[in-house]
Protein backbone atom coordinates (compact mmCIF):
# COMPACT_ATOMS: atom_id res chain seq x y z
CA UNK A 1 14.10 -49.77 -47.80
CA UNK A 2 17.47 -48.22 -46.74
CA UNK A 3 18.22 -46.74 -44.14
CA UNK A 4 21.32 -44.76 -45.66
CA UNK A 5 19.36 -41.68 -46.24
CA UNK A 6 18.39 -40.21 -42.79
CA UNK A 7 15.69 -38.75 -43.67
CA UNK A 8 13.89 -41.77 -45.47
CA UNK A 9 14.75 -43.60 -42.40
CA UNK A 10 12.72 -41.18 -40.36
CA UNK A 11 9.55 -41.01 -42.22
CA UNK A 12 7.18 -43.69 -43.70
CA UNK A 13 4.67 -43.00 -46.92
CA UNK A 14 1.83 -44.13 -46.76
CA UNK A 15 -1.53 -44.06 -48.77
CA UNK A 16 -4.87 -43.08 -47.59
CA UNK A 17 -8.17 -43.38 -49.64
CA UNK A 18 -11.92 -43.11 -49.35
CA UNK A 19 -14.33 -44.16 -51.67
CA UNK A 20 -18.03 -43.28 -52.96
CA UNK A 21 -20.19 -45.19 -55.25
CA UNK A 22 -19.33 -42.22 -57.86
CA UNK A 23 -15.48 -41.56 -56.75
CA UNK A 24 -12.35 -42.91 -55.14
CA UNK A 25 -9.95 -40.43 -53.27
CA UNK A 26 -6.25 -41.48 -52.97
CA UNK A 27 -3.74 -39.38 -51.28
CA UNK A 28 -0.07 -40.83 -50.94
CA UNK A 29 2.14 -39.07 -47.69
CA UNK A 30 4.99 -39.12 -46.12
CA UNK A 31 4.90 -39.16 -42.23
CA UNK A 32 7.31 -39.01 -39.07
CA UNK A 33 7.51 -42.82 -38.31
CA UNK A 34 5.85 -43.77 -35.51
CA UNK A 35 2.71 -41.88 -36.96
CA UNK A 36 -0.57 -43.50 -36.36
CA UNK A 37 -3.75 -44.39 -38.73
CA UNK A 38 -5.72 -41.40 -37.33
CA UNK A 39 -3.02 -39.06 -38.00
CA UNK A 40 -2.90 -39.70 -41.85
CA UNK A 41 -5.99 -39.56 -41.69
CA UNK A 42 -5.84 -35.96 -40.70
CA UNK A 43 -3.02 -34.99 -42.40
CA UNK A 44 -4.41 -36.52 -45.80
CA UNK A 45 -6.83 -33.56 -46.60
CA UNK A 46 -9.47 -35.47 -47.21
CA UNK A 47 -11.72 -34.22 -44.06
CA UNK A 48 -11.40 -30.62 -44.94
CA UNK A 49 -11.91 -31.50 -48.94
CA UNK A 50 -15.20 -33.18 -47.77
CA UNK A 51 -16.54 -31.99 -44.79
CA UNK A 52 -19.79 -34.59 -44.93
CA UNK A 53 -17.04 -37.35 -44.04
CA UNK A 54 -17.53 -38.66 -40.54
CA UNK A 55 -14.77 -41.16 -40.05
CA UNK A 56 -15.73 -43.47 -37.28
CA UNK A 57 -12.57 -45.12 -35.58
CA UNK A 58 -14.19 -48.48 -36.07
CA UNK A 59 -14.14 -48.21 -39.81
CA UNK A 60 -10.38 -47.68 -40.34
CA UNK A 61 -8.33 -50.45 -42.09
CA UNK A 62 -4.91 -50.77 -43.64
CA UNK A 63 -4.91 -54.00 -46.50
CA UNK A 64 -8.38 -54.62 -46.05
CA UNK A 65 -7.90 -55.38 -42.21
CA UNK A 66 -9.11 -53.19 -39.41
CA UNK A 67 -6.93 -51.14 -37.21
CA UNK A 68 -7.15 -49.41 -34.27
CA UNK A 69 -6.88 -45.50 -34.87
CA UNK A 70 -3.53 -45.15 -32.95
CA UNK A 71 -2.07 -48.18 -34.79
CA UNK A 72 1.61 -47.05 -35.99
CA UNK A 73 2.13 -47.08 -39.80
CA UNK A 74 4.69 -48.57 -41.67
CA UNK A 75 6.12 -47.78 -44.83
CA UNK A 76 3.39 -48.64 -47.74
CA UNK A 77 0.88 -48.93 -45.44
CA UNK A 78 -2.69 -48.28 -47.38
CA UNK A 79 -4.87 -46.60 -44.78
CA UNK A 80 -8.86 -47.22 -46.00
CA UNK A 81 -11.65 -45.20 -44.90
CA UNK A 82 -14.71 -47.46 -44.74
CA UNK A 83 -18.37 -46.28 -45.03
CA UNK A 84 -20.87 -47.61 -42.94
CA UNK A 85 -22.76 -50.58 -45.16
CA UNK A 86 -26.46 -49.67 -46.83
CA UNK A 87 -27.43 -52.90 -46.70
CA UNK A 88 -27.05 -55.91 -44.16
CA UNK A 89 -25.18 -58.88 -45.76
CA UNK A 90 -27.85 -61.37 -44.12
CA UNK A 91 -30.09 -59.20 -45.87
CA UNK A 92 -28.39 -59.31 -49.03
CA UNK A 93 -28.47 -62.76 -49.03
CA UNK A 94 -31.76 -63.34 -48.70
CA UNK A 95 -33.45 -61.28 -50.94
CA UNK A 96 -30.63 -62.94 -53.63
CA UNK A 97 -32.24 -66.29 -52.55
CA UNK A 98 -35.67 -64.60 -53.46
């Protein structure tokens, strides 16, 4: 990135999703830098455009690695929502073994 355009040098865009087993939810952003996982979060939309959400702060990741909420972005960052799991992997295994 270059940092000959003030402005991109001051923000970061980022992408935030959320999936469902019937739909996926991507919103791409730009944000101050410096702006943290829970913020584009908020700023995405997508807790106002579903209101059943409940993010827990445990279940944020960016590349398929958890994060802290007030982790600072960088620019590309992918911010993922996780949902909690239905079913127990120990469990899964088992009943596959069935």
């Amino acid at each position: 990135m270059s940092t000959d355009n003030p402005e991109t040098a001051s923000t970061v865009t980022v992408e935030v999703v959320y999936a469902t087993e019937a739909r996926h939810w991507l919103r791409r952003l730009c944000l101050p830098r410096g702006s943290t996982v829970m913020q584009a979060v908020e700023q995405s939309g997508l807790l106002q455009e579903l209101p059943q959400l409940e993010v827990d702060p445990s279940r944020l990741g960016v590349f398929s690695r958890r994060v802290a909420p007030d982790d600072a972005l960088h620019d590309g960052d992918r911010v993922e929502i996780y949902r909690p799991l239905t079913l127990d992997p120990k469990d899964a295994r088992r009943r596959r073994m069935r």
